[in-house]
C-alpha atoms as a PDB file:
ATOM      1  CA  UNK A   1      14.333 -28.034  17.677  1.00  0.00           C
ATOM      2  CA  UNK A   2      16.384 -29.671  14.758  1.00  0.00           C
ATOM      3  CA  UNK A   3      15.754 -33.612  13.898  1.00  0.00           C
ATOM      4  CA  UNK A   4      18.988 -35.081  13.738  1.00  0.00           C
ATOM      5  CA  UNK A   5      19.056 -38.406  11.741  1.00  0.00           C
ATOM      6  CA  UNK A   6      22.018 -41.453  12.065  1.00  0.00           C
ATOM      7  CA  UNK A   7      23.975 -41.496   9.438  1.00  0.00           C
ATOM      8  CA  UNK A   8      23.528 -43.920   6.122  1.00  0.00           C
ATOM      9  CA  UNK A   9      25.607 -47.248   5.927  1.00  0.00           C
ATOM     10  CA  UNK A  10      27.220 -47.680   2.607  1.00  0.00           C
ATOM     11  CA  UNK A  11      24.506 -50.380   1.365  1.00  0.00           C
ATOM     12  CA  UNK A  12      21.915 -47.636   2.319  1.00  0.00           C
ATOM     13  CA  UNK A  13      23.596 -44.772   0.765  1.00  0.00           C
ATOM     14  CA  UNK A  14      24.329 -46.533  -2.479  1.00  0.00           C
ATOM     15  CA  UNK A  15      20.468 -47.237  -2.703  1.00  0.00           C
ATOM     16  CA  UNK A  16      19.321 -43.286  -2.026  1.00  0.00           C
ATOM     17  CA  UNK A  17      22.335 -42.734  -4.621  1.00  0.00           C
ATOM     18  CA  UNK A  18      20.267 -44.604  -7.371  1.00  0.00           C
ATOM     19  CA  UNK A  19      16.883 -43.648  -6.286  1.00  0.00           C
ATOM     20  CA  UNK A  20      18.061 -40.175  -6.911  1.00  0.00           C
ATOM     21  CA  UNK A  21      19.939 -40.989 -10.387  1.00  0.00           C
ATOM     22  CA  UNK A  22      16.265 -42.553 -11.277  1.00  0.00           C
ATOM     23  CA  UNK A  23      14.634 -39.571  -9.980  1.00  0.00           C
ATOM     24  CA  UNK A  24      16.673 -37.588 -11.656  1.00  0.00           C
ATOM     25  CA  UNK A  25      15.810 -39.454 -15.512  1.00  0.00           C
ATOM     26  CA  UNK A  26      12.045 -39.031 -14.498  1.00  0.00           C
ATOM     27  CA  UNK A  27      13.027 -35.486 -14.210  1.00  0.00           C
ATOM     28  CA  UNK A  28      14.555 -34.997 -17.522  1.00  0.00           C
ATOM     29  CA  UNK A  29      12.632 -32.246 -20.493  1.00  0.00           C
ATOM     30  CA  UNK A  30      10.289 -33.623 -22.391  1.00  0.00           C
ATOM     31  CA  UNK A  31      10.703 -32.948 -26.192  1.00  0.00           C
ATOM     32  CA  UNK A  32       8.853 -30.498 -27.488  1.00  0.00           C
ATOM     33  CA  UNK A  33       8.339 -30.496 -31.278  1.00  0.00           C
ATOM     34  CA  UNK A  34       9.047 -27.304 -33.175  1.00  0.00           C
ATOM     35  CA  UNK A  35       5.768 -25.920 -34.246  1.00  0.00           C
ATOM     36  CA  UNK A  36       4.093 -26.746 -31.279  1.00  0.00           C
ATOM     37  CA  UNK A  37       7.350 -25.081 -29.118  1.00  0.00           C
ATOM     38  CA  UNK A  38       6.725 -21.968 -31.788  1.00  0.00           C
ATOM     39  CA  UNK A  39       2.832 -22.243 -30.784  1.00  0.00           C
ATOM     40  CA  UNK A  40       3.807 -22.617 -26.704  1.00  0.00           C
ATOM     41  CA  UNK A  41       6.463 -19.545 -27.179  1.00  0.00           C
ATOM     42  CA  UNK A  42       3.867 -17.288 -29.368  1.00  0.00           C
ATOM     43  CA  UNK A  43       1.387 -18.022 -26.527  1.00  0.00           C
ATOM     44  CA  UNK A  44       3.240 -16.893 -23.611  1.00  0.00           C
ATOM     45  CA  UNK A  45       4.585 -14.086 -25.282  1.00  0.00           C
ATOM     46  CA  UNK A  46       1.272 -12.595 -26.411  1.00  0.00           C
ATOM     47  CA  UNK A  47       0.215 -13.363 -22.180  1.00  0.00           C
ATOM     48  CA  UNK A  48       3.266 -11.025 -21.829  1.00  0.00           C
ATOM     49  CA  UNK A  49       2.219  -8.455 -23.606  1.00  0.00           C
ATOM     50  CA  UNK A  50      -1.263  -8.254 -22.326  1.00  0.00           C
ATOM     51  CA  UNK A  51      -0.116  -7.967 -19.152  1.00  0.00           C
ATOM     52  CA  UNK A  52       2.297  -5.022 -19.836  1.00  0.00           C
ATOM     53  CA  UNK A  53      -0.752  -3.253 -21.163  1.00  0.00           C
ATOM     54  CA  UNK A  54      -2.379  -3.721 -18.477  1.00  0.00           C
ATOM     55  CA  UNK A  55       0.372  -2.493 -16.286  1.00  0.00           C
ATOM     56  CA  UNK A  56       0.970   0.996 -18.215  1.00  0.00           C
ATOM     57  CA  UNK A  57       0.906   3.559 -16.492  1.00  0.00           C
ATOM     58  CA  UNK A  58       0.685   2.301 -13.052  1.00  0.00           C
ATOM     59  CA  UNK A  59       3.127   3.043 -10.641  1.00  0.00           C
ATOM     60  CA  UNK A  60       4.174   0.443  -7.464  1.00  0.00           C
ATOM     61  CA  UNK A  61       6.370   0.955  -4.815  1.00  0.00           C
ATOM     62  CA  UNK A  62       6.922  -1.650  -3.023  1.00  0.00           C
ATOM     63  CA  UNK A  63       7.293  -1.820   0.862  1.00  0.00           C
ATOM     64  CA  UNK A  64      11.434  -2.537   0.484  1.00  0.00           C
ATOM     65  CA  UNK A  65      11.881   0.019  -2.230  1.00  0.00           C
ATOM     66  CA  UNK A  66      12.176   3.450  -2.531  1.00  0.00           C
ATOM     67  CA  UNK A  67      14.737   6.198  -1.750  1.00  0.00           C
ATOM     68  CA  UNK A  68      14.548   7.400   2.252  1.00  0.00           C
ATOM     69  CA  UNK A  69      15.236  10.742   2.717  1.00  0.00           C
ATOM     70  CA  UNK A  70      16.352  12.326   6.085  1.00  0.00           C
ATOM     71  CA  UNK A  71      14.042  15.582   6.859  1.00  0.00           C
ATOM     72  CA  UNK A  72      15.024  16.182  10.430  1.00  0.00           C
ATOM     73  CA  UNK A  73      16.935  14.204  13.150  1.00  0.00           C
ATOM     74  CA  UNK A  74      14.661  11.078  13.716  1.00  0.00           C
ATOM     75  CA  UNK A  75      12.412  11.416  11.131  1.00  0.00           C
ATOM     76  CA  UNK A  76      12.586  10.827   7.461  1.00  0.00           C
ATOM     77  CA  UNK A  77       9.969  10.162   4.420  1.00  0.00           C
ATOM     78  CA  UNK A  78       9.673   7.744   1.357  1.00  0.00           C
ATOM     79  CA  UNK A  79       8.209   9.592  -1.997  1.00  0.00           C
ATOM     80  CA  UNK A  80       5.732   7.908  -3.489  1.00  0.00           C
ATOM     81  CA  UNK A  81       4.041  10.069  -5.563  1.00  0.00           C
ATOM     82  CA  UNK A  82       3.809  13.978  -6.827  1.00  0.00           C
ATOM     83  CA  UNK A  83       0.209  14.662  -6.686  1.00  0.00           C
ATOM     84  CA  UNK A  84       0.624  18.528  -8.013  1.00  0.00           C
ATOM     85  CA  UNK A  85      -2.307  20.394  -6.834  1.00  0.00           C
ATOM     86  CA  UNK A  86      -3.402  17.965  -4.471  1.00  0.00           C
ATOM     87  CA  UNK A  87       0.027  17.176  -2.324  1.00  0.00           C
ATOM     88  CA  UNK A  88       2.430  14.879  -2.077  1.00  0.00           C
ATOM     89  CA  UNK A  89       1.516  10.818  -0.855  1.00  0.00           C
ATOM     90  CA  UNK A  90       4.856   9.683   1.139  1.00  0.00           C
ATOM     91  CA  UNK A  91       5.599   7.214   3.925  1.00  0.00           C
ATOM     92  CA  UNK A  92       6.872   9.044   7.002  1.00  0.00           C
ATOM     93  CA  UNK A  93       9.043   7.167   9.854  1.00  0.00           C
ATOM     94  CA  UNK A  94       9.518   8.430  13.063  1.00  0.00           C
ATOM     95  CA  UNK A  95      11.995   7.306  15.561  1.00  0.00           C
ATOM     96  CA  UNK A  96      11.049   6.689  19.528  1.00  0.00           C
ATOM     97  CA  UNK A  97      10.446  10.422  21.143  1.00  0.00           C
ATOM     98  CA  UNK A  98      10.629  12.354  17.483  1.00  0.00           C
ATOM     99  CA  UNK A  99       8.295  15.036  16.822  1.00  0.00           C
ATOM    100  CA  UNK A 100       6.837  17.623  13.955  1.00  0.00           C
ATOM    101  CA  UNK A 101       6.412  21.459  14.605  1.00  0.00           C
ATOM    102  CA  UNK A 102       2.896  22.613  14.197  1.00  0.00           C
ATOM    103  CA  UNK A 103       2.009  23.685  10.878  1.00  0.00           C
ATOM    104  CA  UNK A 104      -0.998  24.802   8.445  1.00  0.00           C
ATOM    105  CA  UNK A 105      -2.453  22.395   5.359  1.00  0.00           C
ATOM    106  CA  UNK A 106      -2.083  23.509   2.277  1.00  0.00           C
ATOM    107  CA  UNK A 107      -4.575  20.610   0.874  1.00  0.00           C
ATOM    108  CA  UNK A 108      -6.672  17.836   2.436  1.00  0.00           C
ATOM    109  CA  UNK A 109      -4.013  15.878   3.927  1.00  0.00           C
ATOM    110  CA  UNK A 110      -4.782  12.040   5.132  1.00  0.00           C
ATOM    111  CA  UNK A 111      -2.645   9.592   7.197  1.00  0.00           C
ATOM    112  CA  UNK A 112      -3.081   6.398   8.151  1.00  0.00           C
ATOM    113  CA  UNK A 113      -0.985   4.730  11.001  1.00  0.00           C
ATOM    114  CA  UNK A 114       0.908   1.525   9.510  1.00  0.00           C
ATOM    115  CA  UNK A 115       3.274   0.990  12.806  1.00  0.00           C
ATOM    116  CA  UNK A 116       3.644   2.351  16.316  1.00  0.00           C
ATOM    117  CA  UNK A 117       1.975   5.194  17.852  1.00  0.00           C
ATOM    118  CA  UNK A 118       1.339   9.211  16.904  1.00  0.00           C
ATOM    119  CA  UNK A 119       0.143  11.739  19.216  1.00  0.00           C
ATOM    120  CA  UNK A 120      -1.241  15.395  18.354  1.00  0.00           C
ATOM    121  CA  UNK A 121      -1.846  17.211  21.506  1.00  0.00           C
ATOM    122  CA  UNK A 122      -4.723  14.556  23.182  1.00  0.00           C
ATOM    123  CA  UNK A 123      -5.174  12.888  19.845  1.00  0.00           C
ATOM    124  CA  UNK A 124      -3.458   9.339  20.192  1.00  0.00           C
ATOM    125  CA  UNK A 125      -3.527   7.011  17.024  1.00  0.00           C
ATOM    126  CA  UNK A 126      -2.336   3.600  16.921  1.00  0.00           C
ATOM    127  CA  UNK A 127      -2.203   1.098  14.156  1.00  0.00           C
ATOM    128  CA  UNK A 128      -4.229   1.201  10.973  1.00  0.00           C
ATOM    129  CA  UNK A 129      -5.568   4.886  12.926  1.00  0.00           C
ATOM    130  CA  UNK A 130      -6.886   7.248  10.118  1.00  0.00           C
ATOM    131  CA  UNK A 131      -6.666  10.773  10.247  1.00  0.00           C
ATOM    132  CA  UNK A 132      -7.508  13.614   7.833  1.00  0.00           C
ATOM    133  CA  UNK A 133      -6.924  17.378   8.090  1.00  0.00           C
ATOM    134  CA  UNK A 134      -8.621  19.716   5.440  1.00  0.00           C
ATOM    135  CA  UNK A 135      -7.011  22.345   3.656  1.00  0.00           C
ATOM    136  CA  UNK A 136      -6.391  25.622   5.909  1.00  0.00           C
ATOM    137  CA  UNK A 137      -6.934  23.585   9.198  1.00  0.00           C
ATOM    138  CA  UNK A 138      -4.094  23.907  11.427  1.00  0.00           C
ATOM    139  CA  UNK A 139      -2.487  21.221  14.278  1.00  0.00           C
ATOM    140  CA  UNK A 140       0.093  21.313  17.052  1.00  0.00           C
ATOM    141  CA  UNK A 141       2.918  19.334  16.991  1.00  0.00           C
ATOM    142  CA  UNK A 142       3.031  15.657  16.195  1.00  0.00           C
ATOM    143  CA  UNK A 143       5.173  13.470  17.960  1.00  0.00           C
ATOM    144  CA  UNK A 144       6.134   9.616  18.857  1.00  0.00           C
ATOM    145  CA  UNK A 145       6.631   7.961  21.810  1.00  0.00           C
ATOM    146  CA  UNK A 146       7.527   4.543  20.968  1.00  0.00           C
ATOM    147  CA  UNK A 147       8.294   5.563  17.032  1.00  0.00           C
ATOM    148  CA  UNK A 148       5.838   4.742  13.974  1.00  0.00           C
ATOM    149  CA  UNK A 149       5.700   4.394  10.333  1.00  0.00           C
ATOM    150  CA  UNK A 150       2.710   6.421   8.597  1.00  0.00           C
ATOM    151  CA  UNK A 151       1.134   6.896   4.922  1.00  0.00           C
ATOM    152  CA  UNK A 152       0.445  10.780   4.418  1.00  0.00           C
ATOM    153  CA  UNK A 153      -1.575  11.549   1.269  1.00  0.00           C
ATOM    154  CA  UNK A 154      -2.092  15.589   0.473  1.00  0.00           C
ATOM    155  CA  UNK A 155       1.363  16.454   2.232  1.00  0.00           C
ATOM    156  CA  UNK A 156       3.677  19.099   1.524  1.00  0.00           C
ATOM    157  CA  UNK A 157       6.516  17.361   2.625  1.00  0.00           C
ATOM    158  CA  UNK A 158       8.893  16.539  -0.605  1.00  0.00           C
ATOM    159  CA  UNK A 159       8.373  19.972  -1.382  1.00  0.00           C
ATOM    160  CA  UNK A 160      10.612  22.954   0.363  1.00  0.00           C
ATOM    161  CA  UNK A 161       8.625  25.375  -0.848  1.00  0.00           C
ATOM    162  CA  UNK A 162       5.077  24.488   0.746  1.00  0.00           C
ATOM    163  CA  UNK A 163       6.682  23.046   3.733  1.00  0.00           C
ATOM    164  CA  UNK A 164       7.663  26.608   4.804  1.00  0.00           C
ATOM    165  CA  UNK A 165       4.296  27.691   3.784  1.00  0.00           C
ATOM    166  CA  UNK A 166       2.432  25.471   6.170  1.00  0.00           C
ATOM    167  CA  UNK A 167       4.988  25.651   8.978  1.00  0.00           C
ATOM    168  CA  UNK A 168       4.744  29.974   8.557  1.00  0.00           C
ATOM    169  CA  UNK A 169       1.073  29.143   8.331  1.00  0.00           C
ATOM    170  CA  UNK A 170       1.109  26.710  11.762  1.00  0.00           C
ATOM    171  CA  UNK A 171       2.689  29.967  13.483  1.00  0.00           C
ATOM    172  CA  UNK A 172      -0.678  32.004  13.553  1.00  0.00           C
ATOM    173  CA  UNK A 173      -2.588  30.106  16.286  1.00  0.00           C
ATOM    174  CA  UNK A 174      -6.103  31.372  14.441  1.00  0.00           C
ATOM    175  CA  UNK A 175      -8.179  29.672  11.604  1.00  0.00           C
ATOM    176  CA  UNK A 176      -9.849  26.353  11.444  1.00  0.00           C
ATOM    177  CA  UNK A 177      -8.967  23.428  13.678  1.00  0.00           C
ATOM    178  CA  UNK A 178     -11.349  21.041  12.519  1.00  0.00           C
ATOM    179  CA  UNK A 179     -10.463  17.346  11.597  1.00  0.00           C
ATOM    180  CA  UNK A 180     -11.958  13.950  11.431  1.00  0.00           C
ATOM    181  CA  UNK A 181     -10.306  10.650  12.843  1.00  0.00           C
ATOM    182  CA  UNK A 182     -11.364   6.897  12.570  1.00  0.00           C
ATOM    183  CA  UNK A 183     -10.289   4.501  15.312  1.00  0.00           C
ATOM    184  CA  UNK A 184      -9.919   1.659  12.931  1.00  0.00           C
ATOM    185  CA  UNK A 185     -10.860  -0.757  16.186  1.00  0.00           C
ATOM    186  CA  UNK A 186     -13.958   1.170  16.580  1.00  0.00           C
ATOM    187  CA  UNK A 187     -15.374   0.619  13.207  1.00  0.00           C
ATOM    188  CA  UNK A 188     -18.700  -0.810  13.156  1.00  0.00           C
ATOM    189  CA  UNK A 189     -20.456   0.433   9.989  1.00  0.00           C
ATOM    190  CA  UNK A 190     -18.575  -1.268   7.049  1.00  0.00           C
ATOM    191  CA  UNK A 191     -20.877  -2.014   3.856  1.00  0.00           C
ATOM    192  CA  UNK A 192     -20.741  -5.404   2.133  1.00  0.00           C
ATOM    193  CA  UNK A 193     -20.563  -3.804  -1.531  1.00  0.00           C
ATOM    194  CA  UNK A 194     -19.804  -7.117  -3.254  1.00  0.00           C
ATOM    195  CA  UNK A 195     -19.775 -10.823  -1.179  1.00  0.00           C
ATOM    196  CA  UNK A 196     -16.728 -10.790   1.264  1.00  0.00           C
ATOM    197  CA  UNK A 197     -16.290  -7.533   0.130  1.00  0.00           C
ATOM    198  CA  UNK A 198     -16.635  -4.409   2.483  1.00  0.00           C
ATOM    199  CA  UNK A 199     -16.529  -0.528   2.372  1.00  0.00           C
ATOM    200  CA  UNK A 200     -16.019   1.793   5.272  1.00  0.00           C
ATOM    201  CA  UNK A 201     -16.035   5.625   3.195  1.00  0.00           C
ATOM    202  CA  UNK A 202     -13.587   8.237   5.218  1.00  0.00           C
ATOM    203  CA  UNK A 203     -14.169  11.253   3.122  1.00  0.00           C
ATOM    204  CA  UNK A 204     -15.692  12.968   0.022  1.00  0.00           C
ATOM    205  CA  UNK A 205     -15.118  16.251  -1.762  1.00  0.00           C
ATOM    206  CA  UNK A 206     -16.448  16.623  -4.975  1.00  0.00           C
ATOM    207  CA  UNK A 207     -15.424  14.224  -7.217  1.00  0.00           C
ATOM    208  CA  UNK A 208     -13.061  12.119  -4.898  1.00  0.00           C
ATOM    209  CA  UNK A 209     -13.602   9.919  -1.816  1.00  0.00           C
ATOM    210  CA  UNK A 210     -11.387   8.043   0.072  1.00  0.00           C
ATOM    211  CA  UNK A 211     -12.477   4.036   1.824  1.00  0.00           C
ATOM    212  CA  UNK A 212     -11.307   1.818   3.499  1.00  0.00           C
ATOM    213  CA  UNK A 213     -11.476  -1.611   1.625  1.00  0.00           C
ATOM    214  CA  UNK A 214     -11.971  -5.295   3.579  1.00  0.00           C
ATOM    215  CA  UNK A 215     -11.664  -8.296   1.584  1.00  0.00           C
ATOM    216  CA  UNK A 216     -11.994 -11.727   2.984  1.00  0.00           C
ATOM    217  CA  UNK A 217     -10.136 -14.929   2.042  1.00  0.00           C
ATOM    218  CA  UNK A 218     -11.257 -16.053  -1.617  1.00  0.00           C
ATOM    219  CA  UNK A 219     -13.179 -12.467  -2.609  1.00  0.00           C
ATOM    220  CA  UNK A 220     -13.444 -10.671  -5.645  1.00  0.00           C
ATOM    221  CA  UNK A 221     -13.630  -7.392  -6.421  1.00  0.00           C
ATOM    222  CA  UNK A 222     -15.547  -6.525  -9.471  1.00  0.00           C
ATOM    223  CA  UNK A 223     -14.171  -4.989 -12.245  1.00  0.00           C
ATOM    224  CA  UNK A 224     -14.058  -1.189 -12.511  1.00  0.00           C
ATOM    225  CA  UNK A 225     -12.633   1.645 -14.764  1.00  0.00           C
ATOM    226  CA  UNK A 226     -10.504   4.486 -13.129  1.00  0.00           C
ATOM    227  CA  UNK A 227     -12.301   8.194 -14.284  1.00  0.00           C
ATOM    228  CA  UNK A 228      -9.908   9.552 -12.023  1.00  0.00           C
ATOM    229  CA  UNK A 229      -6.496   8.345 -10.509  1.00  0.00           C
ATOM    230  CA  UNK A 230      -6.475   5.694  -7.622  1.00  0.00           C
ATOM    231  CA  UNK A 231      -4.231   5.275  -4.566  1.00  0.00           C
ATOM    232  CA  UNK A 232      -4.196   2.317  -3.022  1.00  0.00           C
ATOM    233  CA  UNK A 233      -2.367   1.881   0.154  1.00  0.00           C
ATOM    234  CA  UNK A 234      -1.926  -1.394   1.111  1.00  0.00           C
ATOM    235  CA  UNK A 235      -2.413  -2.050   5.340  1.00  0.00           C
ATOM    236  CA  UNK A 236      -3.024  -6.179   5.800  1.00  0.00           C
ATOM    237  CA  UNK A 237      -2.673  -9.026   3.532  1.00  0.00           C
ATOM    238  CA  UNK A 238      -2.295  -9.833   0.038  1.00  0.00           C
ATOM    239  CA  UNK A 239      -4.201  -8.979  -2.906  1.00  0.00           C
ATOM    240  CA  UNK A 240      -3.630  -9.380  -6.768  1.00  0.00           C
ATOM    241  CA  UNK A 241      -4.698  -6.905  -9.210  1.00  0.00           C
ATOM    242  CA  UNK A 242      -4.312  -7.483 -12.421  1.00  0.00           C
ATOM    243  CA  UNK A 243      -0.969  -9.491 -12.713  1.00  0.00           C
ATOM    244  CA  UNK A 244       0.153  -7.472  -9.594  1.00  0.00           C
ATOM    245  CA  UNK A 245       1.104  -9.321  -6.084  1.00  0.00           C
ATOM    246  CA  UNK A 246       0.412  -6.261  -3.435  1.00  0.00           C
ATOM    247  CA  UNK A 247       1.373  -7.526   0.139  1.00  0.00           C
ATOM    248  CA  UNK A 248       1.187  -5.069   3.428  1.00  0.00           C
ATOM    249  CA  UNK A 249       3.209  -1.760   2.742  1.00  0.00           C
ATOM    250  CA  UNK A 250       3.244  -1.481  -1.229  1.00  0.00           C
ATOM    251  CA  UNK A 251       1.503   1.185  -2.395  1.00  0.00           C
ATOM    252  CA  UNK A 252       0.032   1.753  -6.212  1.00  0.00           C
ATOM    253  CA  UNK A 253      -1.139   4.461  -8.120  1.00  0.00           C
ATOM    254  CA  UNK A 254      -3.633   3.968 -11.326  1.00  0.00           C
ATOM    255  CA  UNK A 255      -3.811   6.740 -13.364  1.00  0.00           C
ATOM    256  CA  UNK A 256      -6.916   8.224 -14.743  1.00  0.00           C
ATOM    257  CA  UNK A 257      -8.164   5.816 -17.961  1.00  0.00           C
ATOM    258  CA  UNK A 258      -6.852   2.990 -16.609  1.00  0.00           C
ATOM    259  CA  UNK A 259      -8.719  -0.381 -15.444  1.00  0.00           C
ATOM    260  CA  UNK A 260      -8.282  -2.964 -12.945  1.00  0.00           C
ATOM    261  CA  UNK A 261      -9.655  -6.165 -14.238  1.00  0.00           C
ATOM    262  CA  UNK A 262      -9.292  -8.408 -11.515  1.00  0.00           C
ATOM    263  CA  UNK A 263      -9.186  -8.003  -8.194  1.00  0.00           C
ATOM    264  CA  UNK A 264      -9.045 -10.927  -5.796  1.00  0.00           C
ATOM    265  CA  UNK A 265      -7.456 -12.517  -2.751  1.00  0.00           C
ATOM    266  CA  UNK A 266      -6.350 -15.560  -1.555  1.00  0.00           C
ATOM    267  CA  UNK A 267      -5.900 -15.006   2.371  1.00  0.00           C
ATOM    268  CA  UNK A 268      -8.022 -11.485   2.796  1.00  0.00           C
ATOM    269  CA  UNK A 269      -6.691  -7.937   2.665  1.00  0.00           C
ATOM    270  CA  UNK A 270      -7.335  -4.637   4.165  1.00  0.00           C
ATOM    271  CA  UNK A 271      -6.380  -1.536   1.901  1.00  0.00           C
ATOM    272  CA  UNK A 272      -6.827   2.418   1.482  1.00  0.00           C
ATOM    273  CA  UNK A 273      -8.219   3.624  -1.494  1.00  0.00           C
ATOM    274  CA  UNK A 274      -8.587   7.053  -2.751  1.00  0.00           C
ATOM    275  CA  UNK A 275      -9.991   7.972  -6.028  1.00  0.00           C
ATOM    276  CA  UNK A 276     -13.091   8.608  -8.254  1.00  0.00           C
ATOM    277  CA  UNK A 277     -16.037   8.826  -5.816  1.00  0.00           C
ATOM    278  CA  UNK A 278     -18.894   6.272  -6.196  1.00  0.00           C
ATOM    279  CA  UNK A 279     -21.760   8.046  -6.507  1.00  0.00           C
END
């Protein structure tokens, strides 16, 4: 519903018309001497380039960014970063009733369901669904009935070359089948690590793990170095590291040497992290 107000007389009008004119004076930039606008500009400039020291190295992508690329009718996939030995981390979309030909893993692949629904013979995942396949395990087709939007970590896709290799590979019906899902609704075992701050570890293998990460309104994270790189996949909420704003759907890689300073959020956040393991 829109509030519609009567129009202003002229008497009435004329006084809004000075109220503004005297709002507007009140308004007006203060003068600022010159050494202390040198001091104020030498300030904000040094902020500046603390923060882009911070930020070096790190790669964002944020949820509306990106180059889509088509990789079969209905589906296509978002690059987000070239992992080299350990696969390719990409955002995959499927369209309502689209579907993936079985295939082998080259590495440890992980996916998380952001939107919609995914199905792998009697394996259903819905949102915020994990979902990890170790290297040399094989899997029927994937498909989506209503569509869905996933994050893949450890994927060949973005590569031709070990795509073919893992859909050859999915042709031989022998070789390992195991895999490990978390129903994110079924969760029960998160560890408070920090206050308002809570773990849920998905996997290990030697020096990396991957966790879920819960952070309610007003927590902190505490300050940590990065031995290894980090992904972080955001899921729910907001959450500032460093000078960065991550909402739901931006994704960030820290490379190895890097730190995260602060870590913090206003109105709670739920993210995927993979890197060094905490031992």
């Amino acid at each position: 519903m829109t509030d519609k107000f009567p129009p202003l007389d002229s008497a009435d009008a004329t006084d809004l018309q000075q109220l503004e004119t005297l709002l507007a004076d009140g308004l007006a930039p203060i003068p600022v001497a010159g050494a202390r606008r040198n001091s104020l500009r030498q300030g904000l400039m040094t902020q500046v380039t603390a923060s882009l020291a911070k930020q070096a190295g790190i790669l964002t992508v944020r949820a509306r960014h990106g180059v889509w690329q088509a990789l079969k009718t209905g589906i296509r996939i978002k690059p987000l970063w070239d992992g080299g030995l350990q696969g390719h981390s990409v955002l995959i979309e499927f369209a309502p009733g689209a579907s993936l030909i079985a295939h082998r893993h080259n590495c440890l692949e992980e996916g998380i369901v952001l939107h919609g629904d995914l199905q792998m013979g009697d394996l259903r995942l819905g949102p915020l669904d994990y979902h990890a396949a170790p290297a040399g395990s094989r899997h029927g087709g994937i498909s989506s009935t209503n569509g869905a939007l996933a994050y893949l970590r450890g994927t060949s896709l973005g590569d031709n070359r070990e795509v073919l290799r893992e859909v050859l590979g999915g042709l031989l019906p022998f070789g390992k089948a195991e895999s490990f899902s978390v129903f994110t609704k079924q969760i029960d075992d998160w560890q408070e690590i920090a206050p308002g701050v809570w773990k849920k570890p998905l996997w290990q293998d030697g020096e990396r793990e991957s966790s879920f990460y819960r952070l309610e309104a007003g927590a902190k994270c505490p300050a940590h170095d990065h031995l290894l790189e980090e992904e972080c996949m955001m899921l729910d909420g907001d959450l500032f590291i460093d000078d960065f704003l991550l909402r739901a759907g931006d994704y960030q890689l820290a490379p190895a040497g890097s730190a995260h300073r602060e870590v913090y959020t206003d109105v709670g956040a739920t993210l995927f992290v993979r890197g060094g393991r905490d031992y």
